[in-house]
PDB file of N, CA and C in Angstrom:
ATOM      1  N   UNK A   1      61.774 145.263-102.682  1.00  0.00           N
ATOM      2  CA  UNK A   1      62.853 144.930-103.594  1.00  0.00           C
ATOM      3  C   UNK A   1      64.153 144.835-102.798  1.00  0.00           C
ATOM      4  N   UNK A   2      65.051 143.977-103.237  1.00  0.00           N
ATOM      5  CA  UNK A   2      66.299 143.298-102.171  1.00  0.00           C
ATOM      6  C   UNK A   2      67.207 144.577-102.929  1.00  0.00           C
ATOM      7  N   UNK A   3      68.288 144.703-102.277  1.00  0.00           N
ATOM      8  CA  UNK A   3      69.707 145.479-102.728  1.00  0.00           C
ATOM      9  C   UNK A   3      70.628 144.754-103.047  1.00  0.00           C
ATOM     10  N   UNK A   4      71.292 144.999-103.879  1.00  0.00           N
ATOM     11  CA  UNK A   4      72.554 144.374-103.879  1.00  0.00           C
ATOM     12  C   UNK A   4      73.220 143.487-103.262  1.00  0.00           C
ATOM     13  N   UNK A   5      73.382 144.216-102.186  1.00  0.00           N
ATOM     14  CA  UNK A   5      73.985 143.809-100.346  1.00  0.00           C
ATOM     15  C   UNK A   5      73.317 142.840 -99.597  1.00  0.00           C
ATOM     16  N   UNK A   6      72.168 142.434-100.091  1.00  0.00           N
ATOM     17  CA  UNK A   6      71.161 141.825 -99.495  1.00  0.00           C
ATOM     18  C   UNK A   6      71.234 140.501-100.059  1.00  0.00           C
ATOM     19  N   UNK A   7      71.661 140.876-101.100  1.00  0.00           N
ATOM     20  CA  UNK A   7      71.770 138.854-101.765  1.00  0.00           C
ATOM     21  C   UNK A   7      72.798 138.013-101.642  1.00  0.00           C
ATOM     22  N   UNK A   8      72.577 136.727-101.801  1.00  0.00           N
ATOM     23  CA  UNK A   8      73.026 136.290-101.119  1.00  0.00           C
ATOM     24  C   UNK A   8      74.572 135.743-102.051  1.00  0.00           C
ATOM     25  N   UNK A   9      74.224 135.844-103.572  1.00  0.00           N
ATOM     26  CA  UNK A   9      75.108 136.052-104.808  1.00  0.00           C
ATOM     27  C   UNK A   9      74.653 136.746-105.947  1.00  0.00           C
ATOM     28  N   UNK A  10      75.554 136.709-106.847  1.00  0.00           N
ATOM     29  CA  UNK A  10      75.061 137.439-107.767  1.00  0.00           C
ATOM     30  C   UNK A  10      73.933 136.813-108.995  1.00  0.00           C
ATOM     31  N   UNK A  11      74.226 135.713-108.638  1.00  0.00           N
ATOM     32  CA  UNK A  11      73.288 134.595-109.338  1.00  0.00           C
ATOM     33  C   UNK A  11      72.047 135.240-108.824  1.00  0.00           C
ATOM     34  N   UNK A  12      71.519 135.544-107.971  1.00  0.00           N
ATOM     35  CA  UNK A  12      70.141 136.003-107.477  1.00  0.00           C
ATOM     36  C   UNK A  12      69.229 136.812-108.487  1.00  0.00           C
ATOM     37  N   UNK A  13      70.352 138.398-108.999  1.00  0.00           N
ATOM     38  CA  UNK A  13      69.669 139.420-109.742  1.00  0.00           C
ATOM     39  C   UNK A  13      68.589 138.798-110.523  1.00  0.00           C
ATOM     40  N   UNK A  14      67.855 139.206-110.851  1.00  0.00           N
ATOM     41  CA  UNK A  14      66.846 138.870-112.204  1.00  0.00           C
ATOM     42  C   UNK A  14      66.964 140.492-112.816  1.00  0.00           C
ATOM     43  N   UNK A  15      66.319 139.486-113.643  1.00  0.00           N
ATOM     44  CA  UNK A  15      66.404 140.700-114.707  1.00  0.00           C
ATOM     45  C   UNK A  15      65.593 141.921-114.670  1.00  0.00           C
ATOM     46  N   UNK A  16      65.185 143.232-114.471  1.00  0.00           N
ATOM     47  CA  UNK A  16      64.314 144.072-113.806  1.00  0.00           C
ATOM     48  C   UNK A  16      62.384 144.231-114.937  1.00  0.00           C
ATOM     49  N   UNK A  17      63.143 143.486-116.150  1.00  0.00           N
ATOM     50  CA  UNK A  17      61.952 143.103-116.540  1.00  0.00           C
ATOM     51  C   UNK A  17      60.782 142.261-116.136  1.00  0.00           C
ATOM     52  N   UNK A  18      61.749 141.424-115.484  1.00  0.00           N
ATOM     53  CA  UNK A  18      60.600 140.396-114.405  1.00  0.00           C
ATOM     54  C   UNK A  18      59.629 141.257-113.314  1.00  0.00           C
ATOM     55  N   UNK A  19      60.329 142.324-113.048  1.00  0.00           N
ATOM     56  CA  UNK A  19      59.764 142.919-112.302  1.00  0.00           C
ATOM     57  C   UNK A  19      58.576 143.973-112.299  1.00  0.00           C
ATOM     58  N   UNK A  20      58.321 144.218-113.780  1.00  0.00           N
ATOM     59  CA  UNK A  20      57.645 145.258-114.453  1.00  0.00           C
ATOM     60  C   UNK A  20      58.624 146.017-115.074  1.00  0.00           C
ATOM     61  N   UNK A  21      59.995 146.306-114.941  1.00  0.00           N
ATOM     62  CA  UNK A  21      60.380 147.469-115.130  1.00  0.00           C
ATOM     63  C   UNK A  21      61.207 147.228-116.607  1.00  0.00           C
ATOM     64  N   UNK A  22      60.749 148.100-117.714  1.00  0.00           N
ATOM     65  CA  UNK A  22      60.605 147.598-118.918  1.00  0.00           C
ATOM     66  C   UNK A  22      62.312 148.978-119.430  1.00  0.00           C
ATOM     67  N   UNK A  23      63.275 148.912-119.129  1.00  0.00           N
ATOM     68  CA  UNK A  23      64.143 149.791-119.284  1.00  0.00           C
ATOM     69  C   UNK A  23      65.233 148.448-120.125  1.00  0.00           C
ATOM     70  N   UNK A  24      65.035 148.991-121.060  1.00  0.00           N
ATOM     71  CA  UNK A  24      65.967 148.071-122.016  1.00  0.00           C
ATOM     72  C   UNK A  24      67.750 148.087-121.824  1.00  0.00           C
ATOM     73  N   UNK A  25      68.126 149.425-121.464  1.00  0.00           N
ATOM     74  CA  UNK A  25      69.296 149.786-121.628  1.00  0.00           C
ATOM     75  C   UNK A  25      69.985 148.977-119.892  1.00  0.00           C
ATOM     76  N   UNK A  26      69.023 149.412-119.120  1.00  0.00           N
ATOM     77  CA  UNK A  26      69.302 148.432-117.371  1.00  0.00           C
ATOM     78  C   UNK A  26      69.010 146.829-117.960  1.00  0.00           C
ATOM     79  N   UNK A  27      68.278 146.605-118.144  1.00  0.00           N
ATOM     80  CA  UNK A  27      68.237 145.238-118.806  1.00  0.00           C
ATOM     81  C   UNK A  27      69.483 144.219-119.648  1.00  0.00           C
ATOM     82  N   UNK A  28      69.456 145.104-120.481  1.00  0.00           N
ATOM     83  CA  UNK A  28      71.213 144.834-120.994  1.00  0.00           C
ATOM     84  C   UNK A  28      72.556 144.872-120.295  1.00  0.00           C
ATOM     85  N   UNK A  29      72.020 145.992-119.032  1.00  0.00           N
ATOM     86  CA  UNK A  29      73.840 145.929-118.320  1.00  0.00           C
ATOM     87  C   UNK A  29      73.914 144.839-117.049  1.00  0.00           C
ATOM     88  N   UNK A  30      72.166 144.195-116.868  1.00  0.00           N
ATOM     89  CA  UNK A  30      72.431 143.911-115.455  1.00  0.00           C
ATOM     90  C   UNK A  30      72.925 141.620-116.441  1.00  0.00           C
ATOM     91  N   UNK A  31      72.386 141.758-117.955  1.00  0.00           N
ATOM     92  CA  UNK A  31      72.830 140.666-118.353  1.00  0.00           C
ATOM     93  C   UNK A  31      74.355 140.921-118.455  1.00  0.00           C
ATOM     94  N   UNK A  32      74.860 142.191-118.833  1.00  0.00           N
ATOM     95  CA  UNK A  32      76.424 142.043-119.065  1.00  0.00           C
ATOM     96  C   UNK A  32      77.117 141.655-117.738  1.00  0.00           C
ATOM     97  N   UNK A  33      76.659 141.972-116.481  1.00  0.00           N
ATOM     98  CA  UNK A  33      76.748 142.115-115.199  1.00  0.00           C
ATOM     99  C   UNK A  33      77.064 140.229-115.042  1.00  0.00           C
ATOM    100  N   UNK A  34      75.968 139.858-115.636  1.00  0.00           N
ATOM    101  CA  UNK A  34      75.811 138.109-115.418  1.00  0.00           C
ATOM    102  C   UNK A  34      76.678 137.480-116.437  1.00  0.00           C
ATOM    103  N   UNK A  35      76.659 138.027-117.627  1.00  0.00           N
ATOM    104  CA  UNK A  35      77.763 137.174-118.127  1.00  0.00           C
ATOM    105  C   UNK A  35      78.926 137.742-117.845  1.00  0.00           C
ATOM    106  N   UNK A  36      79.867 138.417-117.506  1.00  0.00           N
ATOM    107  CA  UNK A  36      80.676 139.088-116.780  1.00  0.00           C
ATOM    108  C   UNK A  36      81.101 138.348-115.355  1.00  0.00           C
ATOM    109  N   UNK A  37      80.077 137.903-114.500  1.00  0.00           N
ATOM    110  CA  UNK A  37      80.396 137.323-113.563  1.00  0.00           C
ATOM    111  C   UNK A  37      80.718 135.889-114.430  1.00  0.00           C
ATOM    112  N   UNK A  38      80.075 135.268-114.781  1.00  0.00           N
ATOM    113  CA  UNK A  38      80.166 133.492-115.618  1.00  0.00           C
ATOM    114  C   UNK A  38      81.587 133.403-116.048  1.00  0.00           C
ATOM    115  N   UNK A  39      82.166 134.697-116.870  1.00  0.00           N
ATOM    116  CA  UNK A  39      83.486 134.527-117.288  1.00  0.00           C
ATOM    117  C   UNK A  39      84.333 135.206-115.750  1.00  0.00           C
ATOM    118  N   UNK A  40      84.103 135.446-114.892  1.00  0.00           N
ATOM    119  CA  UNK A  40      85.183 135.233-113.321  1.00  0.00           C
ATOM    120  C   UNK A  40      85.130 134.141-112.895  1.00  0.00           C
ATOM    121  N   UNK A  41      84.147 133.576-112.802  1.00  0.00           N
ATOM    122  CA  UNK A  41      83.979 132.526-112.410  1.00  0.00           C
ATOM    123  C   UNK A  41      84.647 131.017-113.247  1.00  0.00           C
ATOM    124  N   UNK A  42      84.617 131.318-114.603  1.00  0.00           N
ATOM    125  CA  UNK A  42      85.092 130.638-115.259  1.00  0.00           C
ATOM    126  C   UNK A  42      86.731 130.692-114.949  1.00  0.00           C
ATOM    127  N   UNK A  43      87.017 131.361-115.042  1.00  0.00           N
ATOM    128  CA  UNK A  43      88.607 132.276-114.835  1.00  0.00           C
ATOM    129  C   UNK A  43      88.874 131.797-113.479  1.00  0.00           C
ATOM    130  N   UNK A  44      88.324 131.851-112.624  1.00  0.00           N
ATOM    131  CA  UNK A  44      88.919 131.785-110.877  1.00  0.00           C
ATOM    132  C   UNK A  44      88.874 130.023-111.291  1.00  0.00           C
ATOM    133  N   UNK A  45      87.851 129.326-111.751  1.00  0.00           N
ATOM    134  CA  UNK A  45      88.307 127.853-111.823  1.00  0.00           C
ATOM    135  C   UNK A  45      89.288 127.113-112.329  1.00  0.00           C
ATOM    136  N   UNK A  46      89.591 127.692-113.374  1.00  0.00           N
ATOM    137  CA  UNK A  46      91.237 127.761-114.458  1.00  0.00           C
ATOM    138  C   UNK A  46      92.182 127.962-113.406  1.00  0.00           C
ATOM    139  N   UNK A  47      92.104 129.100-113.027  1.00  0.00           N
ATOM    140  CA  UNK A  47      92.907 129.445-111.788  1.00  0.00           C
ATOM    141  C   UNK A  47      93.921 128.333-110.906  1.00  0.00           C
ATOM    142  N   UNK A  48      92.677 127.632-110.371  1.00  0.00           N
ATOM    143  CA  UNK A  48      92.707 127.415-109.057  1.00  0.00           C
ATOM    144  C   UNK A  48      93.503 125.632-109.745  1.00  0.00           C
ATOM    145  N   UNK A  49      92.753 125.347-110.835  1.00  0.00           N
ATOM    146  CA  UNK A  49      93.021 124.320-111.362  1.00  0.00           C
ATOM    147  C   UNK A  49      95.138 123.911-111.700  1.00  0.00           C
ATOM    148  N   UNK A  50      95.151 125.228-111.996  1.00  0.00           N
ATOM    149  CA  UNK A  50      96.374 125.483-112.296  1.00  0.00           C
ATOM    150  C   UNK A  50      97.167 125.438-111.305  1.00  0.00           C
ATOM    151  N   UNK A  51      97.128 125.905-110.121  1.00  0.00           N
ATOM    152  CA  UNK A  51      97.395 126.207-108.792  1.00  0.00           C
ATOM    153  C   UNK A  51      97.557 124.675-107.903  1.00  0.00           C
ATOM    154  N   UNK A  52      96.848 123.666-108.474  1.00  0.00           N
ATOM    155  CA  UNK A  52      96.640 122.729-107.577  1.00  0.00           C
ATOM    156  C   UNK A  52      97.895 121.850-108.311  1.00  0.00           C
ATOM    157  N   UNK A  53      98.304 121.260-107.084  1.00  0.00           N
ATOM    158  CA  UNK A  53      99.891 120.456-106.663  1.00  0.00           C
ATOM    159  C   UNK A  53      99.438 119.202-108.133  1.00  0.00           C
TER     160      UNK A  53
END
């Protein structure tokens, strides 16, 4: 199993159900984790959009 540190983004995680591991409550934080990143990502593009000459 990869670490954190090991990937290469955060897009990588799967979900730990894929994996066997049937923990509903990790399941739910590692999706808040992903949509959480989608809205930075969303946000840093606004950003940058704004930023440009």
């Amino acid at each position: 199993m990869k670490s954190l540190s090991d990937l290469n983004g955060i897009d990588d995680i799967m979900a730990p159900s894929t994996m066997g591991i049937n923990d509903v409550s990790l399941n739910k934080l590692v999706g808040d984790l992903l949509d959480l990143n989608t809205q930075r990502l969303t946000l840093l593009g606004n950003s940058s959009e704004k930023s440009a000459p």
